[in-house]
N, C-alpha and C. Protein backbone atom coordinates (compact mmCIF):
# COMPACT_ATOMS: atom_id res chain seq x y z
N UNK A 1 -111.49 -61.90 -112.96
CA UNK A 1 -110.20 -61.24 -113.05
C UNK A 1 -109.68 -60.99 -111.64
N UNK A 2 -108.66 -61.39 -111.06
CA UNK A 2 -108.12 -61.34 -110.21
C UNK A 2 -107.62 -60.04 -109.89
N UNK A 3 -107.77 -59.57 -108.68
CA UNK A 3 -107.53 -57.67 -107.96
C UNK A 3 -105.77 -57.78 -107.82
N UNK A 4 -105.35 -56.56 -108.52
CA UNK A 4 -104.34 -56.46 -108.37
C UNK A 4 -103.68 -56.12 -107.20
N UNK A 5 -102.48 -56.84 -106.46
CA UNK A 5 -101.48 -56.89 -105.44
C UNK A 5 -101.88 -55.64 -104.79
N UNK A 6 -102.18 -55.72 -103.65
CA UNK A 6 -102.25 -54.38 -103.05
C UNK A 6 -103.34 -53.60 -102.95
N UNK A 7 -104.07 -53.97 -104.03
CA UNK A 7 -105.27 -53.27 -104.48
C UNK A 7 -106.44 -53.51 -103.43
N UNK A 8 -107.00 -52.12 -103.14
CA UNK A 8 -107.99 -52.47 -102.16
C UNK A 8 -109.35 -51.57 -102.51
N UNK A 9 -110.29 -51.95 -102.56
CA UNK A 9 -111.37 -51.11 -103.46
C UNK A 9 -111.46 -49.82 -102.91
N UNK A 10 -111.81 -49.28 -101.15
CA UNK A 10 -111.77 -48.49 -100.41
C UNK A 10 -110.36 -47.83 -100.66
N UNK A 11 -109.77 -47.81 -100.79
CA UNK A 11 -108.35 -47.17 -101.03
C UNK A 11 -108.24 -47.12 -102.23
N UNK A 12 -107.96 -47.72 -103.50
CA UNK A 12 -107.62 -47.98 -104.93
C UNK A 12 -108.48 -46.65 -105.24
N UNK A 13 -110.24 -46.86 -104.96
CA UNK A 13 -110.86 -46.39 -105.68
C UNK A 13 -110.33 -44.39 -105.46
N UNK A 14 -110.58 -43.83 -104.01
CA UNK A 14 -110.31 -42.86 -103.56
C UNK A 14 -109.00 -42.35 -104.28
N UNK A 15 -107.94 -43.19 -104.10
CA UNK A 15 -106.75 -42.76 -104.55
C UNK A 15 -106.70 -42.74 -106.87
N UNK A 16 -107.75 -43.07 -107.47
CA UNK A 16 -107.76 -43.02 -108.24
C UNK A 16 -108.79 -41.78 -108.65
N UNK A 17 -109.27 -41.43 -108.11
CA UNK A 17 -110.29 -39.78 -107.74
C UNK A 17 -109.53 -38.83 -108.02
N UNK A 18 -108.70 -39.07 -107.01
CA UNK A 18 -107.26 -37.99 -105.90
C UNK A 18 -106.84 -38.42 -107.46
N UNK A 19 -106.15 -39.32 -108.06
CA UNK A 19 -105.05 -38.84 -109.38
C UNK A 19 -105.54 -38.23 -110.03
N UNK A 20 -106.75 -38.61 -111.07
CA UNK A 20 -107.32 -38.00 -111.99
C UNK A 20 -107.73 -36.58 -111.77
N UNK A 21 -107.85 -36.19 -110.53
CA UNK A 21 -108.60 -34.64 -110.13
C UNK A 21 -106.59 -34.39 -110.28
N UNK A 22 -105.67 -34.56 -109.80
CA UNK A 22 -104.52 -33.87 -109.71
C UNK A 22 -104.26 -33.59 -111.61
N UNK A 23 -104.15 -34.89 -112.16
CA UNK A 23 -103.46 -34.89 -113.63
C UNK A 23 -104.52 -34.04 -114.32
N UNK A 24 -105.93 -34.29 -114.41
CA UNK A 24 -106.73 -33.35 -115.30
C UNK A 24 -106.24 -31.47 -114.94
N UNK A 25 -106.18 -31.13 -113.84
CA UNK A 25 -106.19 -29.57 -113.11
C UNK A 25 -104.73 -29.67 -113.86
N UNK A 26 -104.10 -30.47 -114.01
CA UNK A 26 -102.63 -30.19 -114.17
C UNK A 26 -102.37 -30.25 -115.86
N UNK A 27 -103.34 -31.09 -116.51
CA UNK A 27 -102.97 -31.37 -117.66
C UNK A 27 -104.12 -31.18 -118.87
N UNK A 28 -105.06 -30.78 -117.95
CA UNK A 28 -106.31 -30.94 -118.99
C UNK A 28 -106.94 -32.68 -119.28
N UNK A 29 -108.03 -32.59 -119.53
CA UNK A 29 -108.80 -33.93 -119.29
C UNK A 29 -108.50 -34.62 -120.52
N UNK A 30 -108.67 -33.88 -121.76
CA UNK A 30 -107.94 -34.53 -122.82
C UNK A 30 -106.46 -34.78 -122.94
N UNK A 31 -105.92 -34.29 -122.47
CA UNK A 31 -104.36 -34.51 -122.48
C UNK A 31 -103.88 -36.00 -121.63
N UNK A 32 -104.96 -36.40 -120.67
CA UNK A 32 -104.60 -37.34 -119.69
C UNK A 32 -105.24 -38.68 -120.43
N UNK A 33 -104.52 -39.28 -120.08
CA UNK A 33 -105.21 -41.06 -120.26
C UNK A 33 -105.33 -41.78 -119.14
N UNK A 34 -106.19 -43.39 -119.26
CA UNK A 34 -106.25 -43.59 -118.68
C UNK A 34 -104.79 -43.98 -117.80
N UNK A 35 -103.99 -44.82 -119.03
CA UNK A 35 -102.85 -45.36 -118.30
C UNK A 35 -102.08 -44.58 -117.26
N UNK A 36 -101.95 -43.10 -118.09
CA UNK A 36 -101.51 -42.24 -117.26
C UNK A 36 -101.90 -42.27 -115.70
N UNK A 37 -103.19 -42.43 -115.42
CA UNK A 37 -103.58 -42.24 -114.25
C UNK A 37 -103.67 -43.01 -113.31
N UNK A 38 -103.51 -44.39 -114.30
CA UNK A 38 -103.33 -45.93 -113.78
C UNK A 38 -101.67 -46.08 -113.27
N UNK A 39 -100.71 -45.43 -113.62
CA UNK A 39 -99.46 -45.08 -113.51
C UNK A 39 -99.39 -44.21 -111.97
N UNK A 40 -100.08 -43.15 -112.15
CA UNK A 40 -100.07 -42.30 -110.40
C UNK A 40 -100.49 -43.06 -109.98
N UNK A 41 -101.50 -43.58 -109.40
CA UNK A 41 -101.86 -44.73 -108.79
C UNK A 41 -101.06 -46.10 -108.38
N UNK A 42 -100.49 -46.50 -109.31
CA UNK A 42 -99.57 -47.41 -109.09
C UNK A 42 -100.28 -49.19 -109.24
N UNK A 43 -101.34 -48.74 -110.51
CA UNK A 43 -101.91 -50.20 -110.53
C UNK A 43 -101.75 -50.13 -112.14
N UNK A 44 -102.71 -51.14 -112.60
CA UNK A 44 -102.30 -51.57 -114.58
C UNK A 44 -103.71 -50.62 -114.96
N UNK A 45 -103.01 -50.17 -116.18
CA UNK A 45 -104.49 -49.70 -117.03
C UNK A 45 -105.46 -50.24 -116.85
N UNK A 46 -105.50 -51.70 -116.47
CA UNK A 46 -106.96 -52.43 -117.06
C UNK A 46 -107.63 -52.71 -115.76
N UNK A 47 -106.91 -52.43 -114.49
CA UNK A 47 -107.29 -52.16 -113.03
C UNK A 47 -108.38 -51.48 -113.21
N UNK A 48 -108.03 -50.18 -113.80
CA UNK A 48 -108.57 -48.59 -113.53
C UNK A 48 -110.39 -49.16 -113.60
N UNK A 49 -110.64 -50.04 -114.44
CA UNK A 49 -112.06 -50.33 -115.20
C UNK A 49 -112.96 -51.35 -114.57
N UNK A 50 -111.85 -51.38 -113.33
CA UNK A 50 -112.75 -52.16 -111.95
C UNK A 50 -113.43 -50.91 -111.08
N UNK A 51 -113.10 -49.67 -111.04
CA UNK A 51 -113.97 -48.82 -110.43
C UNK A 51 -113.74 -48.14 -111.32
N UNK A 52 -114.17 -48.06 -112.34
CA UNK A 52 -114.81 -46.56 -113.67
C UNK A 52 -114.72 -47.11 -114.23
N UNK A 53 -116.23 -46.71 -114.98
CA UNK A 53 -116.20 -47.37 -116.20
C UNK A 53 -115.22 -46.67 -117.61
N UNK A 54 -115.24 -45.62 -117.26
CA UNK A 54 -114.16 -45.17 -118.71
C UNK A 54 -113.57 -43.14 -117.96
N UNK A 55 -112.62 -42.47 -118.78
CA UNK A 55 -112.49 -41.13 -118.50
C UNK A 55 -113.65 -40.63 -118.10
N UNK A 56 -115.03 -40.30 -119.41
CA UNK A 56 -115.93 -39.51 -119.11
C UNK A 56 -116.32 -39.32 -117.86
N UNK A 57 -116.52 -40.53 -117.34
CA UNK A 57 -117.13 -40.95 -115.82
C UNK A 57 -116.55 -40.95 -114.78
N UNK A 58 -115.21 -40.82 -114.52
CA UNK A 58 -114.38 -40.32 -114.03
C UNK A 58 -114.21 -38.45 -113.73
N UNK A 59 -114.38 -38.07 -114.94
CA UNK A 59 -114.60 -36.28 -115.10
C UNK A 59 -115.90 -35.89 -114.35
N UNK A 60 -116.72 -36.81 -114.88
CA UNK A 60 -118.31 -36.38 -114.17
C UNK A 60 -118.32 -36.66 -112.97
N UNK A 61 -117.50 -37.97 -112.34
CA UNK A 61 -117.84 -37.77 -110.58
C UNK A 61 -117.55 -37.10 -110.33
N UNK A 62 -116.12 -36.94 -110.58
CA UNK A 62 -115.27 -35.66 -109.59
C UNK A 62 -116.16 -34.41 -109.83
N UNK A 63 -116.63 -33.72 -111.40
CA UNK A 63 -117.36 -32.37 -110.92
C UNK A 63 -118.96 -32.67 -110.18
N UNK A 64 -119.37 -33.62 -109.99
CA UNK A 64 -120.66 -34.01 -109.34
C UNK A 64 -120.19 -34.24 -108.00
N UNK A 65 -119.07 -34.67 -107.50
CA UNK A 65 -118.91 -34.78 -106.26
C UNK A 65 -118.53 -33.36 -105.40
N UNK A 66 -117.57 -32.31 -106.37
CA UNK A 66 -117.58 -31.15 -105.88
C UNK A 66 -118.71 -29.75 -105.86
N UNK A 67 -119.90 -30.47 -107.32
CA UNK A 67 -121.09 -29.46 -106.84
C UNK A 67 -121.97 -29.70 -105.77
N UNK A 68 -121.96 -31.52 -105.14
CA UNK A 68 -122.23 -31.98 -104.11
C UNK A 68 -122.21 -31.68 -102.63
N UNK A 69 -121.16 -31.41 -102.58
CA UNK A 69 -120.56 -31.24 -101.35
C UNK A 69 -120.52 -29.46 -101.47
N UNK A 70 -120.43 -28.74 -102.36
CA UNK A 70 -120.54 -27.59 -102.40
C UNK A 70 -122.64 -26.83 -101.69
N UNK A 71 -122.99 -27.56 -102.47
CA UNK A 71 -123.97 -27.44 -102.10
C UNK A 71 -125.08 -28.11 -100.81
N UNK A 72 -123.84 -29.02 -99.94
CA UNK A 72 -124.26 -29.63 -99.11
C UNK A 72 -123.79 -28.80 -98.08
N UNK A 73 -122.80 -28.37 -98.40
CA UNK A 73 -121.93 -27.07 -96.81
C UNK A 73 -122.60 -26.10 -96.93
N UNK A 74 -123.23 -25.74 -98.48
CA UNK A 74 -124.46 -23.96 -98.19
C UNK A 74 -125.25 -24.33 -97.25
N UNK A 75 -126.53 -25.84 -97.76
CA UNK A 75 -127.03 -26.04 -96.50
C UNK A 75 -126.85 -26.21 -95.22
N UNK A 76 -125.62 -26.79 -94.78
CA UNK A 76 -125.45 -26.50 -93.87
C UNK A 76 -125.46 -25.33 -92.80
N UNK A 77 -125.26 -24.21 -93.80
CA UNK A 77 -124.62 -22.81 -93.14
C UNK A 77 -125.68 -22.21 -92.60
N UNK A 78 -125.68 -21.66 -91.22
CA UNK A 78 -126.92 -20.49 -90.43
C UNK A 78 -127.38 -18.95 -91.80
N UNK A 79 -128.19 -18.67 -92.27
CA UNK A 79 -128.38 -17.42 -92.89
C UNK A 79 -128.74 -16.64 -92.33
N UNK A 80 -128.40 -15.26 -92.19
CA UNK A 80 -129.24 -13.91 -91.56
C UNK A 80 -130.42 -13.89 -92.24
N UNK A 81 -131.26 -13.57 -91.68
CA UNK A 81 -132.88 -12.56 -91.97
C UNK A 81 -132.35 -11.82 -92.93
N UNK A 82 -131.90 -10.92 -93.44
CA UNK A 82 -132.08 -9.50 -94.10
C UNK A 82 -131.14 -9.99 -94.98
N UNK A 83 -131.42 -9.57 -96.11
CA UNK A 83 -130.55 -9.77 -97.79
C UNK A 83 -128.81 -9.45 -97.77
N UNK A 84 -128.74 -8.28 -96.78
CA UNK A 84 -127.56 -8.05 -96.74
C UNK A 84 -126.41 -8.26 -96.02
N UNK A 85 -126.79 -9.09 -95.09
CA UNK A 85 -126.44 -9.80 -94.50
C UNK A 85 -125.93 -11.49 -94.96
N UNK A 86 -126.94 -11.68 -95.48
CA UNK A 86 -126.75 -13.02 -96.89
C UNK A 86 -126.38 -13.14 -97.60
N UNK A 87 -125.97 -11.96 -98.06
CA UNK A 87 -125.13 -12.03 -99.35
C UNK A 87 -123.79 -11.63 -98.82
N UNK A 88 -122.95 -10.91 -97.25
CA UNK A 88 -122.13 -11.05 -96.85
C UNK A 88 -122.11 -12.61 -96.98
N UNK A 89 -123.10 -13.30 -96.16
CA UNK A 89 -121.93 -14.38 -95.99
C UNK A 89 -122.02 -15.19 -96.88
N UNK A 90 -122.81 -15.51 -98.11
CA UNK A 90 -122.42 -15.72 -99.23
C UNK A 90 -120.99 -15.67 -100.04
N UNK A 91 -120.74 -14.31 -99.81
CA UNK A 91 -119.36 -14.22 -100.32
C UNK A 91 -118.13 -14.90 -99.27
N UNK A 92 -118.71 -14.79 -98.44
CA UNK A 92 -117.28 -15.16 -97.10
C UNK A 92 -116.59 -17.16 -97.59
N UNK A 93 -117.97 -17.24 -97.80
CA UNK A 93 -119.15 -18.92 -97.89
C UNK A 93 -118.07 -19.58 -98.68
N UNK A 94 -118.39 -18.84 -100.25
CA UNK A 94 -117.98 -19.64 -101.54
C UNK A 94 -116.09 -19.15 -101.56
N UNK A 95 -115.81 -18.06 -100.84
CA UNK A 95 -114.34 -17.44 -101.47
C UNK A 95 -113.34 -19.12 -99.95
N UNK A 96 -114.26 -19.08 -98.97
CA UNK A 96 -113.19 -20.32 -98.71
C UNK A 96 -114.02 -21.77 -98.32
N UNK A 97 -114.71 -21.74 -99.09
CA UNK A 97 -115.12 -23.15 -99.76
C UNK A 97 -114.09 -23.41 -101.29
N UNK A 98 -114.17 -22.67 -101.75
CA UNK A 98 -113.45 -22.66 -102.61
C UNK A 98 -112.10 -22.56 -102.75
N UNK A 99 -111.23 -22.16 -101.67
CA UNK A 99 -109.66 -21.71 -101.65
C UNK A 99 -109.41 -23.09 -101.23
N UNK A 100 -109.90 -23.84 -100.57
CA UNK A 100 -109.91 -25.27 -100.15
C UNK A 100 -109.77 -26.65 -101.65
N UNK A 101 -110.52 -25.84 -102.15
CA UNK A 101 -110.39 -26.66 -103.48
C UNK A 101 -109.99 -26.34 -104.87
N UNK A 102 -108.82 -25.66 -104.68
CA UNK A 102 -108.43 -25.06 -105.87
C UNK A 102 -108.57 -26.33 -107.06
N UNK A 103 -108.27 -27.33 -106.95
CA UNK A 103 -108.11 -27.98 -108.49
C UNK A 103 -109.35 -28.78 -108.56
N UNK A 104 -110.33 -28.43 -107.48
CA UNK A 104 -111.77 -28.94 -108.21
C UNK A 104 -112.81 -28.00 -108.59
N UNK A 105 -112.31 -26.54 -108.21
CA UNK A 105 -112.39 -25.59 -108.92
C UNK A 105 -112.42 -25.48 -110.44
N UNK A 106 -111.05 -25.40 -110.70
CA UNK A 106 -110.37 -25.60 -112.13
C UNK A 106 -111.35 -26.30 -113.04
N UNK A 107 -111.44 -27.67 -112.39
CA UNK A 107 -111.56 -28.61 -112.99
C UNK A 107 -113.33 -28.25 -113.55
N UNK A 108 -114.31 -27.92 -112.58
CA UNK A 108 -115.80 -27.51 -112.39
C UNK A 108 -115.70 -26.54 -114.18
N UNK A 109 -115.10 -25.11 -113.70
CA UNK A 109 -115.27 -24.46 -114.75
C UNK A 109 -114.44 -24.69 -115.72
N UNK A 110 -113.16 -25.06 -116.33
CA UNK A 110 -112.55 -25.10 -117.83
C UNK A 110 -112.64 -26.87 -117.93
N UNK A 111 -113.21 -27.43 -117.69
CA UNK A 111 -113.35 -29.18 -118.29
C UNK A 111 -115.40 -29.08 -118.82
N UNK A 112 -115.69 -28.32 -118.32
CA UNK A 112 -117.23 -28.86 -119.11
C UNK A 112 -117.22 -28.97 -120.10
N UNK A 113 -116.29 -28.79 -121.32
CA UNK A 113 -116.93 -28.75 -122.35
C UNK A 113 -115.84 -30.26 -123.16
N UNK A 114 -116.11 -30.76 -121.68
CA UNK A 114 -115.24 -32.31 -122.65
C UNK A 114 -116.43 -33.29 -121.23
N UNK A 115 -117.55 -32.36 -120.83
CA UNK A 115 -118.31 -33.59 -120.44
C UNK A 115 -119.41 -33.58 -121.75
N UNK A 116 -120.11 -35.31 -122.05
CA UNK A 116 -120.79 -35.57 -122.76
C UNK A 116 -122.29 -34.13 -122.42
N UNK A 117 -123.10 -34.31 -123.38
CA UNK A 117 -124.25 -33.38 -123.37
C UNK A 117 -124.68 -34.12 -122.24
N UNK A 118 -125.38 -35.21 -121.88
CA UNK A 118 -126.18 -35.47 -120.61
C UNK A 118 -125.46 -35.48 -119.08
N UNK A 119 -124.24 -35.49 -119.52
CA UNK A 119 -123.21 -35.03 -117.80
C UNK A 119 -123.33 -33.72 -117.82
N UNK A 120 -122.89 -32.91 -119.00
CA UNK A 120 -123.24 -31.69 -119.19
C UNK A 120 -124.37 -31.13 -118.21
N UNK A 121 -126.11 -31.56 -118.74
CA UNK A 121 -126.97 -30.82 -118.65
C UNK A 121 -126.83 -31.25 -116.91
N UNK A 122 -126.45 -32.52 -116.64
CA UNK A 122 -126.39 -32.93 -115.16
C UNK A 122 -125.59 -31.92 -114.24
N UNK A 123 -124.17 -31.46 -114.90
CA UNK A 123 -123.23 -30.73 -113.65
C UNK A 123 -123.91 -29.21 -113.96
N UNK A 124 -124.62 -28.88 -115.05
CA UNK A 124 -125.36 -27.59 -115.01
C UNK A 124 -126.61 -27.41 -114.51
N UNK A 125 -127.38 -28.34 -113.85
CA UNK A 125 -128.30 -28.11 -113.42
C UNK A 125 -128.01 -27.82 -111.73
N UNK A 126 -127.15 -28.86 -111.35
CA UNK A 126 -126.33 -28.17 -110.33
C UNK A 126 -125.60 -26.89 -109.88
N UNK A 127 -124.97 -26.66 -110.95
CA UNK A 127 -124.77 -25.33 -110.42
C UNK A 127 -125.44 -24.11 -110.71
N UNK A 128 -126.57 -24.51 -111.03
CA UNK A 128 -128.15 -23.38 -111.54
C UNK A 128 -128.41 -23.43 -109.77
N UNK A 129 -128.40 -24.30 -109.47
CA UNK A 129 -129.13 -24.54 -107.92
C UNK A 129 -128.28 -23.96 -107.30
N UNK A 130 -127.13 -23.96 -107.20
CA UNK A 130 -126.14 -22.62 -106.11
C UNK A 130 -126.37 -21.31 -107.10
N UNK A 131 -126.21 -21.05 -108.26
CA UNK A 131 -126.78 -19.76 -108.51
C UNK A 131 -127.94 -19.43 -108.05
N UNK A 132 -128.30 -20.13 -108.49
CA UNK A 132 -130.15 -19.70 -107.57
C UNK A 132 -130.19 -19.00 -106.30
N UNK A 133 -129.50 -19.79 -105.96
CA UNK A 133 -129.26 -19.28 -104.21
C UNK A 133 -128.84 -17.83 -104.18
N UNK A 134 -127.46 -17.32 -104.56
CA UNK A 134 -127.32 -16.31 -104.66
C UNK A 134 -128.43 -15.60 -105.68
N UNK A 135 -128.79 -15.40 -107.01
CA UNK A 135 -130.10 -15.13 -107.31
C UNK A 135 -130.93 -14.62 -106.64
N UNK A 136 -131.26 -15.33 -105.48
CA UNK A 136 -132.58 -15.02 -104.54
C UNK A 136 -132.11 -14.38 -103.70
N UNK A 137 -130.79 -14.42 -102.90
CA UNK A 137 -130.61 -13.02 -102.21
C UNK A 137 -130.65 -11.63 -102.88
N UNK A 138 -129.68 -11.86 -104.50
CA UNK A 138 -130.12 -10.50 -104.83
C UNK A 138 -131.22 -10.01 -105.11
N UNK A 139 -131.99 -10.88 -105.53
CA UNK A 139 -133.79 -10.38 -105.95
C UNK A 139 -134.30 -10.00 -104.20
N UNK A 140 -134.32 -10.71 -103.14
CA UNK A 140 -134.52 -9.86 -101.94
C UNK A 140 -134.16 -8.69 -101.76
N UNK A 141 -132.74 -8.30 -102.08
CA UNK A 141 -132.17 -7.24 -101.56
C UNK A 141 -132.92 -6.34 -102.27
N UNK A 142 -132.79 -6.63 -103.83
CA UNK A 142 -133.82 -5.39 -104.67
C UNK A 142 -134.81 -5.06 -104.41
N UNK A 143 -135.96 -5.88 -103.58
CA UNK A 143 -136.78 -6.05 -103.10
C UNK A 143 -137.08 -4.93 -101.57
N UNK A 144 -136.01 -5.54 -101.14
CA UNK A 144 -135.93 -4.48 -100.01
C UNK A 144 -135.24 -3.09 -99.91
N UNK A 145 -134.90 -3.28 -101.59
CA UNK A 145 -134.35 -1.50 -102.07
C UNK A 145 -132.84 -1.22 -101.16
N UNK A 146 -132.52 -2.30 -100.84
CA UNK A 146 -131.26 -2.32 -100.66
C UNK A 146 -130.01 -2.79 -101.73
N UNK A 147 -130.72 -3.34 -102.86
CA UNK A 147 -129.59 -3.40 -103.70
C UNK A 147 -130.09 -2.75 -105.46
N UNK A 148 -129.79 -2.29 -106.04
CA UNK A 148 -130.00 -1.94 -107.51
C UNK A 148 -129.64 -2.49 -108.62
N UNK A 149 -129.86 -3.53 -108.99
CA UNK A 149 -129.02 -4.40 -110.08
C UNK A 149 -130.23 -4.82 -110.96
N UNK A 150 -130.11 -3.81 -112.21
CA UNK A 150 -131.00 -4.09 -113.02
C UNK A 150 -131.34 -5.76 -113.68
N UNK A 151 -130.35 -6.85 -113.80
CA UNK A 151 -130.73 -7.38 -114.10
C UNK A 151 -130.08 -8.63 -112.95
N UNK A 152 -130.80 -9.64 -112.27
CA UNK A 152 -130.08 -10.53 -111.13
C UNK A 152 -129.26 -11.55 -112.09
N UNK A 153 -129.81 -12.25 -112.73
CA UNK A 153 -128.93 -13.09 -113.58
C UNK A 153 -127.88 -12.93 -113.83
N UNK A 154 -127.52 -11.85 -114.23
CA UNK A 154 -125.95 -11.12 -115.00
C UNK A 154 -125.68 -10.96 -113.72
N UNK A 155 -126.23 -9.77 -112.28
CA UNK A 155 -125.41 -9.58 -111.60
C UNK A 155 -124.83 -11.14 -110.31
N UNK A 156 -125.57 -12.21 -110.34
CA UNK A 156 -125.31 -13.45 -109.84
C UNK A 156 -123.82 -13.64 -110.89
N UNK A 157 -123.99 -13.56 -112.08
CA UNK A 157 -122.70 -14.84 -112.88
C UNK A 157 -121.21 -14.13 -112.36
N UNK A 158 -121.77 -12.22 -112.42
CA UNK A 158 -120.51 -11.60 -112.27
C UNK A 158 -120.00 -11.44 -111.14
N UNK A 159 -121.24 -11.72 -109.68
CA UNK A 159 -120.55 -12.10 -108.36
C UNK A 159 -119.90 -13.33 -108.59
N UNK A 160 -120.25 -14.21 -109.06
CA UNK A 160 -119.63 -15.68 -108.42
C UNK A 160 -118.39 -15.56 -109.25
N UNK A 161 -118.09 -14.96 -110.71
CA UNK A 161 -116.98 -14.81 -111.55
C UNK A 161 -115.92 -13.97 -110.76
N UNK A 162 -116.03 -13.08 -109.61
CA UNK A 162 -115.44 -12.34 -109.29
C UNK A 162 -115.04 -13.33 -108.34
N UNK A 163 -115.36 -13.51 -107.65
CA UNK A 163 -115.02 -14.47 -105.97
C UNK A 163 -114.06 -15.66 -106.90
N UNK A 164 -114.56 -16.06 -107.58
CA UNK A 164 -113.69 -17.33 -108.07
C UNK A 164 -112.61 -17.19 -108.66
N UNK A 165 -112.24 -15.34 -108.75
CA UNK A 165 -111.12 -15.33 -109.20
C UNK A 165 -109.77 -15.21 -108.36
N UNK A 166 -110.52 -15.51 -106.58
CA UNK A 166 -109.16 -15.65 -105.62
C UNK A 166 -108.49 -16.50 -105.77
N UNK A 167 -108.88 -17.50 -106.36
CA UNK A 167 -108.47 -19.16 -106.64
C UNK A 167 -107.31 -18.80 -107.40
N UNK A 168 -107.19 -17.77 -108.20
CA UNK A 168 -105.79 -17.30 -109.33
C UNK A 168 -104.82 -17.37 -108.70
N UNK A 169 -105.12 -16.26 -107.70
CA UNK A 169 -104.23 -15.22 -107.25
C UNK A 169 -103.67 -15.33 -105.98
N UNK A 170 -104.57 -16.05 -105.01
CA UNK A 170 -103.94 -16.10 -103.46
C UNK A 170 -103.16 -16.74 -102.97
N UNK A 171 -102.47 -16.37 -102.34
CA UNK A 171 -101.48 -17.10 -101.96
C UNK A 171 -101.31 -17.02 -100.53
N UNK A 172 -101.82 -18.04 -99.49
CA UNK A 172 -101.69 -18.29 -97.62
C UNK A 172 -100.74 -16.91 -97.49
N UNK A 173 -99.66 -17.22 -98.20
CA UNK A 173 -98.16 -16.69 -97.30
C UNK A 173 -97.75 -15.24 -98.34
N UNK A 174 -99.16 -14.71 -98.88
CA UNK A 174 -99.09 -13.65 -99.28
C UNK A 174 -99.15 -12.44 -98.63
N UNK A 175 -99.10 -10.97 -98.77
CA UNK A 175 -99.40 -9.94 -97.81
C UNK A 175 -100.60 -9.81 -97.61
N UNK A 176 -101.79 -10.13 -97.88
CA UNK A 176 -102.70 -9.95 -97.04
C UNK A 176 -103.61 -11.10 -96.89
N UNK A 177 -104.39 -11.29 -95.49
CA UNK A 177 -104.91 -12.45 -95.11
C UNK A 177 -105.71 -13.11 -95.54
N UNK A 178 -106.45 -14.15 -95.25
CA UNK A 178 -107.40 -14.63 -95.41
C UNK A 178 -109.10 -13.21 -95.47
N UNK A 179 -108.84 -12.93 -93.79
CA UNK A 179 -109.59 -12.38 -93.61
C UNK A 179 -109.81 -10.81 -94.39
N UNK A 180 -108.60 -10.23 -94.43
CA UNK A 180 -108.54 -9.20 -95.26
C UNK A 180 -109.00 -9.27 -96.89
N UNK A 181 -108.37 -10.36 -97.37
CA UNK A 181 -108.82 -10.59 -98.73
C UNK A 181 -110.57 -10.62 -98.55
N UNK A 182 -111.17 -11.41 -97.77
CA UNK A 182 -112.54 -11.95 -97.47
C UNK A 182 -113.06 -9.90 -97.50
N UNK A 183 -112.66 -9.51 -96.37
CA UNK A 183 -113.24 -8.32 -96.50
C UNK A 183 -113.44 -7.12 -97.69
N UNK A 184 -111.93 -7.16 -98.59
CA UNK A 184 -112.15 -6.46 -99.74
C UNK A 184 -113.02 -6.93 -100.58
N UNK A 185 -113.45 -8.22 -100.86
CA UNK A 185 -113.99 -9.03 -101.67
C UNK A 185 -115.41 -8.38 -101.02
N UNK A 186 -115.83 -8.45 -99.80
CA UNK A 186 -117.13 -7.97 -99.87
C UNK A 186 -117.27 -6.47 -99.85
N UNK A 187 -116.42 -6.22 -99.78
CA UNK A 187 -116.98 -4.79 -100.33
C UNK A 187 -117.04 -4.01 -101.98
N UNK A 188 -116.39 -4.86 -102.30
CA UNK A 188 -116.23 -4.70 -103.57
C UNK A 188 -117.68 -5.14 -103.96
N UNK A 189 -118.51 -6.53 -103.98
CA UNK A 189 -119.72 -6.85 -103.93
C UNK A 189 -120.44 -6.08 -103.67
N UNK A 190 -120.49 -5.11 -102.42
CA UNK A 190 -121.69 -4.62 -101.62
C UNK A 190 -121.85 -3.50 -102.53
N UNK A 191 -120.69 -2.82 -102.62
CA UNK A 191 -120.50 -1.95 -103.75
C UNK A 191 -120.87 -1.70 -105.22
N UNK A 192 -120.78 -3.09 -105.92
CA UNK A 192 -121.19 -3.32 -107.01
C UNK A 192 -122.35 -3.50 -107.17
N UNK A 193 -123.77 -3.81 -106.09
CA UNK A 193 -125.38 -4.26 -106.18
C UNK A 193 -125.49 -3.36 -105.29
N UNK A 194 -124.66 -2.05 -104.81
CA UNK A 194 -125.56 -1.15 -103.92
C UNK A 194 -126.81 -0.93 -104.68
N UNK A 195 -127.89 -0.08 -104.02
CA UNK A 195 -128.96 0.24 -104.55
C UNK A 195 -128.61 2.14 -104.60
């Protein structure tokens, strides 16, 4: 089958990522087709099936590529010694890792439940592994009787549920900053697992 006019795999493919992550955040994953996305793009439906094999697989890179790279910048990051310190920058970490990616955000938490069960158990085992992370700072901190949170599990889902809810609400060219938002956000945290 001959590559359509223009079409370049390094480009085609990227720019067909970039649509589907815009139209799903925008439209929901069921609402979108392929043609649709073969349309932003600017190639034929039957293009699309030279790099993806179908929607599903399409939904699953994009949230595998953003628990990827999510969890490739934690490693990256220097940690303090002491729990409380780690779990500052924990929060600093994920609130603009995340403001960076508002619609692969979106896409992470309200589309799982249109990935198949084995993409499923795949993009959840991933993000068990960044919970974890936070997890283990709070079990340190308890540890070091610096934090009180009877149970870490619950208090991990309801940190990361809280931070992810700047993604709603912020706005650059709102009244308060980056950094200001960053700071209420941790105190609100430090506050909530004091010991």
């Amino acid at each position: 089958m001959a590559r359509t006019q223009g079409s370049h795999s390094d480009i085609t493919g990227p720019r067909i990522r970039t649509a589907a992550l815009k139209l799903f955040a925008q439209y929901g994953f069921a609402a979108v087709s392929m043609r649709q996305i073969a349309k932003e793009v600017g190639v034929q439906a039957g293009a699309l099936y030279n790099y993806v094999p179908d929607k599903q697989s399409l939904l699953f890179g994009l949230m595998q590529s953003h628990m990827e790279e999510l969890l490739d910048a934690r490693a990256e990051r220097a940690v303090p010694a002491d729990a409380l310190g780690q779990l500052q920058e924990f929060v600093g970490f994920h609130i603009r890792f995340h403001l960076e990616r508002p619609e692969e955000v979106f896409i992470a938490y309200m589309e799982l439940r249109n990935l198949s069960a084995e993409n499923f158990a795949r993009i959840e085992a991933l993000r068990r592994a960044y919970e974890d992370q936070l997890e283990a700072i709070l079990r340190a901190g308890v540890a070091e009787g610096v934090f009180g949170v009877p149970d870490t599990k619950i208090a991990t889902l309801a940190v990361i549920a809280m931070l992810n809810g700047v993604n709603t609400w912020y706005r650059r060219e709102g009244r308060l900053s980056l950094d200001a938002v960053e700071t209420i956000y941790w105190d609100m945290v430090r506050k909530a697992v004091a010991a």
